[in-house]
C-alpha atoms as a PDB file:
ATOM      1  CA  UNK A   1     -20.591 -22.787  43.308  1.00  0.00           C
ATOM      2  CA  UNK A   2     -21.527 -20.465  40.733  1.00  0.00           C
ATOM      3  CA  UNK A   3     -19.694 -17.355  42.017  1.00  0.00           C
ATOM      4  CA  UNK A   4     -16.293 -19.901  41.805  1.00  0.00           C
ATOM      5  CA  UNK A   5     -16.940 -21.045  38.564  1.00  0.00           C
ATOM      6  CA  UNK A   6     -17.335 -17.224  37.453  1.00  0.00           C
ATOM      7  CA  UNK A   7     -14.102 -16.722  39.292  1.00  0.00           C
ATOM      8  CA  UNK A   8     -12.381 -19.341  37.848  1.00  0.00           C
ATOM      9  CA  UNK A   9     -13.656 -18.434  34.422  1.00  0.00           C
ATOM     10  CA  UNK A  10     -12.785 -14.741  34.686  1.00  0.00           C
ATOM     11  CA  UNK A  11      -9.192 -16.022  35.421  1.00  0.00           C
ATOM     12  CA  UNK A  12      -9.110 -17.972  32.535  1.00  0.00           C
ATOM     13  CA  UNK A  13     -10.401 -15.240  30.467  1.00  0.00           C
ATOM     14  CA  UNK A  14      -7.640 -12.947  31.648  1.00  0.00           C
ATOM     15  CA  UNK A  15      -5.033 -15.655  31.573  1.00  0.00           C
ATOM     16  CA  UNK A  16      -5.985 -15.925  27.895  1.00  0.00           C
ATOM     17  CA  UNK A  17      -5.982 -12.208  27.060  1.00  0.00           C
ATOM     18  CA  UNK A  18      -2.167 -11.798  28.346  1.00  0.00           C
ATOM     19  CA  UNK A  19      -1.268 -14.946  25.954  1.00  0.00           C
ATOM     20  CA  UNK A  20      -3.175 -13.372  23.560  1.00  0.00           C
ATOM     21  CA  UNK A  21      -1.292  -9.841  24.288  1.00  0.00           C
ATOM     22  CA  UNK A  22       1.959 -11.209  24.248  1.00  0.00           C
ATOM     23  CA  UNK A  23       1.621 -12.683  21.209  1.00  0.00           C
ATOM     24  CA  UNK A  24       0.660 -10.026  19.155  1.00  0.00           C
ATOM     25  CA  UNK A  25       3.091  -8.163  20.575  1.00  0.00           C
ATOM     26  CA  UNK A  26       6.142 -10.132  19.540  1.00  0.00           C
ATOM     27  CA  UNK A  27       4.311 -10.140  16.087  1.00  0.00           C
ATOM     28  CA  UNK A  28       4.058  -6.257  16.469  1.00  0.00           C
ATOM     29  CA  UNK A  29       7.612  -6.455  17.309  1.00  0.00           C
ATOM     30  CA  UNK A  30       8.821  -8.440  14.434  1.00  0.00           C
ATOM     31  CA  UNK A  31       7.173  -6.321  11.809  1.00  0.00           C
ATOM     32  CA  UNK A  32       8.513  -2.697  13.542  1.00  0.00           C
ATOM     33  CA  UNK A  33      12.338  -4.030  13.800  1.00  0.00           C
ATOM     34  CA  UNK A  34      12.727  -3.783  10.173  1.00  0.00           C
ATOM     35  CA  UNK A  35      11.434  -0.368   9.968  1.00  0.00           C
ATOM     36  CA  UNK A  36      13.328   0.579  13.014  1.00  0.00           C
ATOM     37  CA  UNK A  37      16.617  -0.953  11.203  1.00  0.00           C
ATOM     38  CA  UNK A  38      16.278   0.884   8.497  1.00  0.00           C
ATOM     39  CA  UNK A  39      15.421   4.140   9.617  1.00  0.00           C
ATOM     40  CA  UNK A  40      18.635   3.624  12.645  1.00  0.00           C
ATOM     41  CA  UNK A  41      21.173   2.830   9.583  1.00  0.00           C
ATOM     42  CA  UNK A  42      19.861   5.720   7.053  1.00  0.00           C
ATOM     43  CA  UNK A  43      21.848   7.712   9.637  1.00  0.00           C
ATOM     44  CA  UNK A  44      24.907   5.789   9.929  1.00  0.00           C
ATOM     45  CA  UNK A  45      28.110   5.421   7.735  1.00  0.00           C
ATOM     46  CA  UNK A  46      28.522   2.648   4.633  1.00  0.00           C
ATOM     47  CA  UNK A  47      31.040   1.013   7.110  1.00  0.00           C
ATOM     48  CA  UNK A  48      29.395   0.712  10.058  1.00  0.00           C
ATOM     49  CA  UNK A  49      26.035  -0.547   8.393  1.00  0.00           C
ATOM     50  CA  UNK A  50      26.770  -3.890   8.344  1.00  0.00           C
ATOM     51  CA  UNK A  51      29.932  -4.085  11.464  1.00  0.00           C
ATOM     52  CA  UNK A  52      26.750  -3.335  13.636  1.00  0.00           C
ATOM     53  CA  UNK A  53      23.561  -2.890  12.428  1.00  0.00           C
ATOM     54  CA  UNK A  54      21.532  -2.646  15.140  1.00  0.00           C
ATOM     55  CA  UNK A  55      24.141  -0.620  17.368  1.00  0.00           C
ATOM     56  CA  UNK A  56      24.416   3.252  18.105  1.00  0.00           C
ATOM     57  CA  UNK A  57      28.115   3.036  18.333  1.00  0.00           C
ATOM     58  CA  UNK A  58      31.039   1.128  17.792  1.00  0.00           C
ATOM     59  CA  UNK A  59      32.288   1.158  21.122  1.00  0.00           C
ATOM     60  CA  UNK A  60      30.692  -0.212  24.355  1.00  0.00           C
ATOM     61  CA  UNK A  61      29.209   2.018  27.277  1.00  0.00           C
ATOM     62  CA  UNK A  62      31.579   0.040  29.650  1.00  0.00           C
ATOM     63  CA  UNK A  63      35.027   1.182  27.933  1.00  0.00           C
ATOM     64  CA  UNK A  64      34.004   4.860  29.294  1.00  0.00           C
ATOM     65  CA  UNK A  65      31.087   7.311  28.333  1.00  0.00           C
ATOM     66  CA  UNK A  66      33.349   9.592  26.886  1.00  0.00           C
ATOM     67  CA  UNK A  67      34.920   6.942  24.208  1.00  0.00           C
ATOM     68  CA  UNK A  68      31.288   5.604  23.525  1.00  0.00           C
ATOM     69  CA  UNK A  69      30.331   9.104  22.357  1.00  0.00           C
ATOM     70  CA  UNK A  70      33.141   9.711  20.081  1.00  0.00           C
ATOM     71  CA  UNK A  71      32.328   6.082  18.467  1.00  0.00           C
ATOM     72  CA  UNK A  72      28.835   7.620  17.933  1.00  0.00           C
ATOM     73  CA  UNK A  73      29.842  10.264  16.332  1.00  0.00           C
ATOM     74  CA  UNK A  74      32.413   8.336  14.081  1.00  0.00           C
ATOM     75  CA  UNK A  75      29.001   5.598  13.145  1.00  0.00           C
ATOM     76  CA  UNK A  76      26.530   8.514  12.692  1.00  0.00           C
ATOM     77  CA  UNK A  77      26.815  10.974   9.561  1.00  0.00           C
ATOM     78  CA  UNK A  78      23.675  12.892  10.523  1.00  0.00           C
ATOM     79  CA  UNK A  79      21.416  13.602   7.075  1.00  0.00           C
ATOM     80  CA  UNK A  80      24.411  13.080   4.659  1.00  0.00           C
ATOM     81  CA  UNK A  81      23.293   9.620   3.518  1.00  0.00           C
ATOM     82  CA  UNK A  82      19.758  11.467   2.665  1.00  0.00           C
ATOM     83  CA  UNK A  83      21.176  14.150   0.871  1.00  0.00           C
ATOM     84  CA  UNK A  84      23.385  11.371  -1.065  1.00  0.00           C
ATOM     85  CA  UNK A  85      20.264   9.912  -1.758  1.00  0.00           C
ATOM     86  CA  UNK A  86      18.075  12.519  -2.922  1.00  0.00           C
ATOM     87  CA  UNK A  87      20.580  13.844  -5.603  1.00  0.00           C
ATOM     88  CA  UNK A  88      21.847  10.646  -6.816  1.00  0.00           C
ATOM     89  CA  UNK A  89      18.358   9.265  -7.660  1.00  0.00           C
ATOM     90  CA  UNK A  90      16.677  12.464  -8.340  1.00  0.00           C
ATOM     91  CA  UNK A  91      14.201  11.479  -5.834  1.00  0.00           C
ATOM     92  CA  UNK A  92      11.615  14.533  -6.043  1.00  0.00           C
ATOM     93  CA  UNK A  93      11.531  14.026 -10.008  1.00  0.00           C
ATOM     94  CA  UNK A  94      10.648  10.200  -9.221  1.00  0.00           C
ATOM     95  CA  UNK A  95       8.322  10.959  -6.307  1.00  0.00           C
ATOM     96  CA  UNK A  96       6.388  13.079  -8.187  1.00  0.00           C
ATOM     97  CA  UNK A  97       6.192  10.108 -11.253  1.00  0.00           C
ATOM     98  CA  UNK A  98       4.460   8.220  -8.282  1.00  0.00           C
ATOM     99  CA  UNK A  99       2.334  10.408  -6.807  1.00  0.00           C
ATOM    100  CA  UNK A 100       0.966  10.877 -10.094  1.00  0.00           C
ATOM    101  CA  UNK A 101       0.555   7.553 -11.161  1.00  0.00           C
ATOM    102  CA  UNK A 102      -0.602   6.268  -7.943  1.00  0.00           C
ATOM    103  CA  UNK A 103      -3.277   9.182  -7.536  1.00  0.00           C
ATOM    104  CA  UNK A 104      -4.458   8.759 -11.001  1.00  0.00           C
ATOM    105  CA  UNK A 105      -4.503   5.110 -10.965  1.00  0.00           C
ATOM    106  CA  UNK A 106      -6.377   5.071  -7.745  1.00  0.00           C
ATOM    107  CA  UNK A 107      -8.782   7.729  -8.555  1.00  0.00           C
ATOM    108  CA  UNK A 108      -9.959   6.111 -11.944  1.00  0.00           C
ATOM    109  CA  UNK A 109      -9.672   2.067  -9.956  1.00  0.00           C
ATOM    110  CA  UNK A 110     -12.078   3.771  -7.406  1.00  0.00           C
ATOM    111  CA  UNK A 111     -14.316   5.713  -9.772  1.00  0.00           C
ATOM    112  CA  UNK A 112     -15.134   3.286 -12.722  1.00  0.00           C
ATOM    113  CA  UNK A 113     -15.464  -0.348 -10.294  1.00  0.00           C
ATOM    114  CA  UNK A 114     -17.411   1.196  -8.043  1.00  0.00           C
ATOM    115  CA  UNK A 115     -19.588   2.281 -10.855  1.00  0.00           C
ATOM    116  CA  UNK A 116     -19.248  -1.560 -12.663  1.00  0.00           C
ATOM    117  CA  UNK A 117     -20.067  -2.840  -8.812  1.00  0.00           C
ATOM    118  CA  UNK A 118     -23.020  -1.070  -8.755  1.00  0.00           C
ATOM    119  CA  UNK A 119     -24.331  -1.762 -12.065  1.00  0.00           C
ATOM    120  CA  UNK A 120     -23.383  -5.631 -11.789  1.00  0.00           C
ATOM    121  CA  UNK A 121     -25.410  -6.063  -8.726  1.00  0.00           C
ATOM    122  CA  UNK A 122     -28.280  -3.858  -9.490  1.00  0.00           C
ATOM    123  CA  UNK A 123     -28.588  -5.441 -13.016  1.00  0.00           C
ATOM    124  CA  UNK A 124     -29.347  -8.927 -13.144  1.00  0.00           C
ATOM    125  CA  UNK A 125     -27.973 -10.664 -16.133  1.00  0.00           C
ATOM    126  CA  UNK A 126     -25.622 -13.167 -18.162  1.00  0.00           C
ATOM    127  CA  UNK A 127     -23.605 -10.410 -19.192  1.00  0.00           C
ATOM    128  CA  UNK A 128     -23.029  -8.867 -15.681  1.00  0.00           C
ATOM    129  CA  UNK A 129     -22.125 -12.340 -14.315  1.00  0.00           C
ATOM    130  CA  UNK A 130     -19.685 -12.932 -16.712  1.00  0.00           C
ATOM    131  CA  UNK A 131     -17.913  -9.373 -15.842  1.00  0.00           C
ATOM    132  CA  UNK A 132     -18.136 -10.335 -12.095  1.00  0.00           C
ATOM    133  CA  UNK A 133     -16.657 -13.613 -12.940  1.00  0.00           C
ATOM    134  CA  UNK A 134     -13.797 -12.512 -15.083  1.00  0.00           C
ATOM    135  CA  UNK A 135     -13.300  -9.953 -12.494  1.00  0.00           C
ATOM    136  CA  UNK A 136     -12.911 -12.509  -9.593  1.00  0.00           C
ATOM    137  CA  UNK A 137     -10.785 -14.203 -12.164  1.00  0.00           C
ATOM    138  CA  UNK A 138      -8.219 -11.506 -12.507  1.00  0.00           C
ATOM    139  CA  UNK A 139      -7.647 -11.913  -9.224  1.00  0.00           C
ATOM    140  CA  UNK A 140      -6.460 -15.455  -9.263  1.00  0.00           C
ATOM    141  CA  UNK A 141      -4.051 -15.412 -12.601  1.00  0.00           C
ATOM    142  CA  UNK A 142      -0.067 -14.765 -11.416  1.00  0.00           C
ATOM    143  CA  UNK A 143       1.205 -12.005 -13.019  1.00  0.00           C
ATOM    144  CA  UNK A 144       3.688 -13.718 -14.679  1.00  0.00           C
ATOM    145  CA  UNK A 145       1.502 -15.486 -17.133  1.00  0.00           C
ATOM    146  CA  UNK A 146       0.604 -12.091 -18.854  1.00  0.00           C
ATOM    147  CA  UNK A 147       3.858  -9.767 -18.182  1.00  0.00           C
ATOM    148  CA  UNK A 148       5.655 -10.142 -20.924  1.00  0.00           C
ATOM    149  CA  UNK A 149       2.187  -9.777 -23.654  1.00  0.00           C
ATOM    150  CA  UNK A 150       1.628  -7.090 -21.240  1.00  0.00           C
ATOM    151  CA  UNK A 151       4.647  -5.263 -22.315  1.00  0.00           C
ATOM    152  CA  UNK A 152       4.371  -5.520 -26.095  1.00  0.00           C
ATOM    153  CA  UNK A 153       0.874  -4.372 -25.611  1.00  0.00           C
ATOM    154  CA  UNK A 154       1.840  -1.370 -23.909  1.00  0.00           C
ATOM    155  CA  UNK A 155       4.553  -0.362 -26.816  1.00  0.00           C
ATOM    156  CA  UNK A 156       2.131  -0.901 -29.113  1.00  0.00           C
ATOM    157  CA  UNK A 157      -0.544   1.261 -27.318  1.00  0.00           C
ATOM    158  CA  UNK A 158       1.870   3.803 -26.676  1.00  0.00           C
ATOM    159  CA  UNK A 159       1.227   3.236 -22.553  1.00  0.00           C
ATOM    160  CA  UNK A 160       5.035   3.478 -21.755  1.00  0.00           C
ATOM    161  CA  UNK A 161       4.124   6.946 -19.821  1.00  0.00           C
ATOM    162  CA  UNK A 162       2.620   7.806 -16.851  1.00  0.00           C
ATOM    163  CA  UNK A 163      -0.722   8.418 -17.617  1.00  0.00           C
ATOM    164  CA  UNK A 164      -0.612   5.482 -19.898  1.00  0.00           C
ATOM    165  CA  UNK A 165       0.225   3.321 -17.358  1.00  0.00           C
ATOM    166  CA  UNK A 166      -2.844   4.520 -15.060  1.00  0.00           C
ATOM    167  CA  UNK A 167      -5.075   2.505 -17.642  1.00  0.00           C
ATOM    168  CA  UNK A 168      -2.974  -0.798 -16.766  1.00  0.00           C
ATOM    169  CA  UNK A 169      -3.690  -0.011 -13.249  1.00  0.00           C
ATOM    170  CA  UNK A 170      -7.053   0.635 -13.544  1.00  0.00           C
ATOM    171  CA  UNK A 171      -7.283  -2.907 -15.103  1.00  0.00           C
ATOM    172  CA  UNK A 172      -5.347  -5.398 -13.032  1.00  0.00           C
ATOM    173  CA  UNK A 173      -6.815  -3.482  -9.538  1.00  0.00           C
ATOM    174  CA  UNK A 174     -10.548  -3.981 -10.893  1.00  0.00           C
ATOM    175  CA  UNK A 175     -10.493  -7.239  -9.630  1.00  0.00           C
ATOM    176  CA  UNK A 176     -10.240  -6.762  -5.790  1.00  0.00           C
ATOM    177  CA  UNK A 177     -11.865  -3.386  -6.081  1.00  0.00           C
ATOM    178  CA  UNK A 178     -14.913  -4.823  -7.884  1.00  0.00           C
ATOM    179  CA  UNK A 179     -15.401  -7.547  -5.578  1.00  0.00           C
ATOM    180  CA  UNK A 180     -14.818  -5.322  -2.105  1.00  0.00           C
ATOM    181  CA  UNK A 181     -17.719  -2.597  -3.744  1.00  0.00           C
ATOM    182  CA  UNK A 182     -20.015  -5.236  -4.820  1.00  0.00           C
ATOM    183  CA  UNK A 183     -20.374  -6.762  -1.398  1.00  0.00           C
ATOM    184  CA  UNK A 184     -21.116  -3.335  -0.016  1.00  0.00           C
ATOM    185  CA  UNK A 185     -23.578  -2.280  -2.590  1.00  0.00           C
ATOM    186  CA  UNK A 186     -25.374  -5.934  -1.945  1.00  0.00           C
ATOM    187  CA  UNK A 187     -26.069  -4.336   1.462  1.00  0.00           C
ATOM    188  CA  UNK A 188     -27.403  -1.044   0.563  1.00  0.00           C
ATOM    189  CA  UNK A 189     -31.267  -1.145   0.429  1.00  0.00           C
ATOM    190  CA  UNK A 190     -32.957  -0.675  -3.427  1.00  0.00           C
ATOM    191  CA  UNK A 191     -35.595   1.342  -1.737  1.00  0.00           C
ATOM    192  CA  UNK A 192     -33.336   4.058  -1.180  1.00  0.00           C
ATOM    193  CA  UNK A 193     -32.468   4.303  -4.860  1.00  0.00           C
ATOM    194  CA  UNK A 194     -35.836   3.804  -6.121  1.00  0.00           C
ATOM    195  CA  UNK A 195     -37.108   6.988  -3.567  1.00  0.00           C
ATOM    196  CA  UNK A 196     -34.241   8.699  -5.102  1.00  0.00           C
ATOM    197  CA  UNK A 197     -35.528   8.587  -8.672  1.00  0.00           C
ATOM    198  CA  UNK A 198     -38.549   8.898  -7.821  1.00  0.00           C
ATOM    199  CA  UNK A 199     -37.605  12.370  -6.810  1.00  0.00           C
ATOM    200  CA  UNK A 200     -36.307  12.885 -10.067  1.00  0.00           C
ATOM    201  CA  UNK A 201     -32.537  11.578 -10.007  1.00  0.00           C
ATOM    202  CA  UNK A 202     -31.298   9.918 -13.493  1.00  0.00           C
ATOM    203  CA  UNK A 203     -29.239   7.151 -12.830  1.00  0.00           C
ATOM    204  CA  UNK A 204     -26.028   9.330 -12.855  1.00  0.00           C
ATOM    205  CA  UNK A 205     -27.160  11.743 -10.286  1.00  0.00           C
ATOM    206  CA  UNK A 206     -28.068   8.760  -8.365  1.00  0.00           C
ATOM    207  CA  UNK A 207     -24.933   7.353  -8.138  1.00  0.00           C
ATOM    208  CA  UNK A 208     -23.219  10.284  -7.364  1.00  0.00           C
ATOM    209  CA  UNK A 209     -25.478  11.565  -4.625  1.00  0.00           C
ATOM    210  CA  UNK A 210     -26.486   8.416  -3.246  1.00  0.00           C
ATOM    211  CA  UNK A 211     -24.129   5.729  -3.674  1.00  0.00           C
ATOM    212  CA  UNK A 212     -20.673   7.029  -3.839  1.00  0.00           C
ATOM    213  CA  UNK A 213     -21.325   9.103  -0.324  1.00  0.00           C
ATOM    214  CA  UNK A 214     -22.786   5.596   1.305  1.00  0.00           C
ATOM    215  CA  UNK A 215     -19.608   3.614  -0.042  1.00  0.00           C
ATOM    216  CA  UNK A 216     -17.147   6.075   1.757  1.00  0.00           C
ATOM    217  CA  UNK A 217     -15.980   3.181   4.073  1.00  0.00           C
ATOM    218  CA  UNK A 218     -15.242   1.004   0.835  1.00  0.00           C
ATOM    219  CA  UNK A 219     -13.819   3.418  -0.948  1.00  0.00           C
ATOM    220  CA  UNK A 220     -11.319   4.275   1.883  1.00  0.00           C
ATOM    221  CA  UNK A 221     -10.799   1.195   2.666  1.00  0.00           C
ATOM    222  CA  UNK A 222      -9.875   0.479  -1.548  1.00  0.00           C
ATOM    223  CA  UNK A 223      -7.523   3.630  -1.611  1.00  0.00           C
ATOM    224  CA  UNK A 224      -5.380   2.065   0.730  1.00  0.00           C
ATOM    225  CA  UNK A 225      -4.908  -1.056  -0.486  1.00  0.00           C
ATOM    226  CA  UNK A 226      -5.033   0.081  -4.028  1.00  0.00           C
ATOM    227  CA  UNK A 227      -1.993   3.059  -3.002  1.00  0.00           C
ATOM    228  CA  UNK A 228       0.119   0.905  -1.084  1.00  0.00           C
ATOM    229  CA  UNK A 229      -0.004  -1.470  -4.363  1.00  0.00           C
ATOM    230  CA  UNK A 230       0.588   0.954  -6.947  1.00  0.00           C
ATOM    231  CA  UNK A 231       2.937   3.209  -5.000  1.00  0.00           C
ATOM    232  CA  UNK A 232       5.538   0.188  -3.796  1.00  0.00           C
ATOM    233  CA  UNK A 233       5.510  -1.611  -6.838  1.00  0.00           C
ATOM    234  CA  UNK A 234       8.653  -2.330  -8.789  1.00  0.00           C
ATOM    235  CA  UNK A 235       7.718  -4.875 -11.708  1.00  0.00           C
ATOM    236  CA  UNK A 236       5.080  -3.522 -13.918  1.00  0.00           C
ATOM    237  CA  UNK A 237       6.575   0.255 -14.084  1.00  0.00           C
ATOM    238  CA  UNK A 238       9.925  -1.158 -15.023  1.00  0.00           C
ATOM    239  CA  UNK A 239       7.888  -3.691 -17.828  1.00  0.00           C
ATOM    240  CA  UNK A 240       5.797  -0.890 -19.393  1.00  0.00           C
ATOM    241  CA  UNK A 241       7.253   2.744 -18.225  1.00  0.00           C
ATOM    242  CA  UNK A 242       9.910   4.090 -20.430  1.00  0.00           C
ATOM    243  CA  UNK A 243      12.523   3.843 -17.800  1.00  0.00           C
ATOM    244  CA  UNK A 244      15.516   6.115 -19.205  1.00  0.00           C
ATOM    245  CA  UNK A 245      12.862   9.159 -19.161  1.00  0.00           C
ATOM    246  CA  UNK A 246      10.228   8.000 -16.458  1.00  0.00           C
ATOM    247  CA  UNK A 247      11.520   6.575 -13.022  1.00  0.00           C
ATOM    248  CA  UNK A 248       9.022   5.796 -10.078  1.00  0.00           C
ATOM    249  CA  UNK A 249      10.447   5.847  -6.415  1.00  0.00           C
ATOM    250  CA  UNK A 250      11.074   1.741  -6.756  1.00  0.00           C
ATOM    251  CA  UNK A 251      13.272   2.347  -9.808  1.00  0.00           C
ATOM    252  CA  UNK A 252      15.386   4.930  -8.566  1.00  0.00           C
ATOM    253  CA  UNK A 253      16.279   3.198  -5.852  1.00  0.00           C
ATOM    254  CA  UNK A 254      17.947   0.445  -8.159  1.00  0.00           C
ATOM    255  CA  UNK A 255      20.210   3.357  -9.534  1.00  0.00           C
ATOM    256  CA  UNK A 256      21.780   3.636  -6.302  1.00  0.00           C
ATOM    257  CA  UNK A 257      23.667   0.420  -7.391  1.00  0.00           C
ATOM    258  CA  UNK A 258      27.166   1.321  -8.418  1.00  0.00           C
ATOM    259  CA  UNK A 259      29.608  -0.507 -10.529  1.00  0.00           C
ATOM    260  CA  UNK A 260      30.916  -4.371 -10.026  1.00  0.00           C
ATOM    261  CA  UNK A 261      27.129  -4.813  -8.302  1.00  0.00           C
ATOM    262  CA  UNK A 262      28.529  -2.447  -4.993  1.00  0.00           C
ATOM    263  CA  UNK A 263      25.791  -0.363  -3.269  1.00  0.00           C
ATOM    264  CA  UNK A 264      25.743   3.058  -1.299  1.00  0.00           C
ATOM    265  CA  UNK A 265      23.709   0.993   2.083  1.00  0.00           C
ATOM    266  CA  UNK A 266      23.668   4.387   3.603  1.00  0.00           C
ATOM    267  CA  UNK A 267      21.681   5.955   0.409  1.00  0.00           C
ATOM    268  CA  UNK A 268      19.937   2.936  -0.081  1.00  0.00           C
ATOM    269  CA  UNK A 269      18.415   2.994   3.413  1.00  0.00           C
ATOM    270  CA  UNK A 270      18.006   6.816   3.050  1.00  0.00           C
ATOM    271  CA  UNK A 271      16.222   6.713   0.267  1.00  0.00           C
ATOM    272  CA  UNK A 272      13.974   3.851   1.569  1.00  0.00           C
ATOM    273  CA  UNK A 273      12.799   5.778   4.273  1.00  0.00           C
ATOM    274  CA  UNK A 274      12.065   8.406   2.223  1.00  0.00           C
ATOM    275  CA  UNK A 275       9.764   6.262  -0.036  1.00  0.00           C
ATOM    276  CA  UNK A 276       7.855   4.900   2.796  1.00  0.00           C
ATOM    277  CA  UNK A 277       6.797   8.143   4.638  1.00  0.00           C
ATOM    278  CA  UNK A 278       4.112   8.985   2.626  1.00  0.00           C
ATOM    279  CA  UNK A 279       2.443   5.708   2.385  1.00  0.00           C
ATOM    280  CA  UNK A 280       2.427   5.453   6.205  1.00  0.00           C
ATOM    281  CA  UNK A 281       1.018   8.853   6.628  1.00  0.00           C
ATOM    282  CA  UNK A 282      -1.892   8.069   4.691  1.00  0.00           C
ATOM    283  CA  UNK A 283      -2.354   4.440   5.809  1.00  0.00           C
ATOM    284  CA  UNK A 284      -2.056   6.011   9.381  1.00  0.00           C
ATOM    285  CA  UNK A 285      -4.266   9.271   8.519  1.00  0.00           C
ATOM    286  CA  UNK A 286      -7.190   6.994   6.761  1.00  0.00           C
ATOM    287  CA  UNK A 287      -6.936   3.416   8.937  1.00  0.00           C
ATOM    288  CA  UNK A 288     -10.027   3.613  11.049  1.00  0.00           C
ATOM    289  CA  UNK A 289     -11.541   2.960   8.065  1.00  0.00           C
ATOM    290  CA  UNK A 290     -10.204  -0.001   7.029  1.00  0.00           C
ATOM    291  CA  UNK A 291     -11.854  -2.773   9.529  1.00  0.00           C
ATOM    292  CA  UNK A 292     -15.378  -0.546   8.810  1.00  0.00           C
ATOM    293  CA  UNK A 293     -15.077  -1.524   5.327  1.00  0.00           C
ATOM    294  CA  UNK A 294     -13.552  -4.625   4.884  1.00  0.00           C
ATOM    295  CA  UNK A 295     -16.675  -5.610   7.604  1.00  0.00           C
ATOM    296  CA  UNK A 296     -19.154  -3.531   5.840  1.00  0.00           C
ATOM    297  CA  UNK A 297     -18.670  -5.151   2.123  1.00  0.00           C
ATOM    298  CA  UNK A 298     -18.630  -8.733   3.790  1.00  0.00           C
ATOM    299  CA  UNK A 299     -22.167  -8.500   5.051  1.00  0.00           C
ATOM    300  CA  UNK A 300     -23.811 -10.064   2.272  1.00  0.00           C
ATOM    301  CA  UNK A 301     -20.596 -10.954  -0.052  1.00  0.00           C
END
């Protein structure tokens, strides 16, 4: 009896596992059609975009081979939508505008909350629970309540740059940063500090030798989220950059937008692509590290 019910249990189990498979598949499959769209009709002629946008050509396999490869040639206009693209939004002036802003931003979001993280939890006060609180509660106000005082603010501080606008990166992505690092550093042991200065480290050198190398999964895990953010946004660059001098990737692409509201598709999709390499290389390069962290700042958040 009990070598049946293990038997009938494994079955279950691997009944269960191809649901389970099959599932996430389709989900996997949703997500990557998009992409795949995209990247099929950066290639392809304005007219053809939309008369069949998820075919290769415009005539079917069965009316002869030789027909169905002229029709792909007459859909497909090789990398002509890309150079389009690249000249008509300037797209290596913009793309460097974000990869500044977004390395910056990122850079000073991961230095200065991981250093607030650590003194909040190691520091046991009023004051530091009111800066976790109104940290948490960043997190929970839309946007939209503080855009438009956001703006004037930023004239008025003279942010409408790119390295001005770092500093209104660094303060909306405290929130989630903060609370990620100060769930890790509730799991690092206080004996390792206290050997540490007992050694000699000031506070500083403490940080820097001992807690910033132990919060590498966290701080991976951060950059990602934190670049995917900065470098796909569209709203707050277009509220506080000066846009007629300083254009991010998500700007330019509204440029392609021609007269009477029509739109290059072909450029559009071009320059799409374009704009999401990078963030998939590094998302790709650096996501091992995202479960580790997420799970290793949860342990005693």
């Amino acid at each position: 009896m009990a070598k049946t019910d293990m038997n009938v249990s494994t079955v279950r189990r691997a009944k269960h596992g191809w649901i389970l498979t099959t599932i996430f598949a389709v989900i996997s499959i949703t997500w990557i059609l998009p992409i795949a769209m995209v990247l099929l009709n950066s290639f392809k002629r304005k007219a053809y975009i939309f008369a069949n946008p998820f075919g290769i050509s415009n005539v079917k396999l069965s009316q002869g081979f030789a027909r169905w490869q002229a029709g792909i040639s007459k859909t497909f206009v090789g990398f002509m939508n890309y150079k389009t693209a690249v000249k008509q939004t300037k797209f290596f002036q913009s793309f460097g505008y974000s990869l500044f802003i977004t390395v910056i931003s990122v850079f000073l979001i991961i230095l200065c909350c991981s250093m607030c993280a650590w003194y909040i939890t190691r520091v046991h006060n009023a004051a530091t629970k009111i800066i976790y609180l109104l940290c948490l509660f960043s997190m929970i106000v839309p946007f939209q309540m503080v855009m438009f005082t956001l703006s004037k603010f930023a004239n008025i501080l003279h942010l409408s740059n790119p390295l001005g606008i770092t500093i209104v990166y660094l303060g909306f992505g405290a929130g989630l940063a903060v609370f990620m690092f100060t769930g890790f550093v509730k799991s690092v042991s206080v004996e390792i500090e206290e050997a540490a200065m007992i050694d000699g480290c000031t506070p500083i050198q403490t940080y820097f030798k001992i807690i910033l190398p132990i919060m590498k999964p966290t701080i991976v895990t951060v950059a990602i989220l934190e670049s995917m953010w900065v470098w796909n946004d569209y709203l707050l660059p277009s509220l506080v950059l000066n846009i007629n001098k300083y254009k991010t990737i998500p700007i330019a692409v509204q440029f392609l937008k021609q007269s009477h509201g029509q739109v290059d598709w072909g450029a559009m999709m071009a320059v799409l692509v374009l704009a999401i390499v990078p963030i998939v290389v590094f998302y790709i390069a650096a996501q091992k590290y995202i479960i580790e962290g997420v799970l290793a700042g949860a342990v005693k958040g």
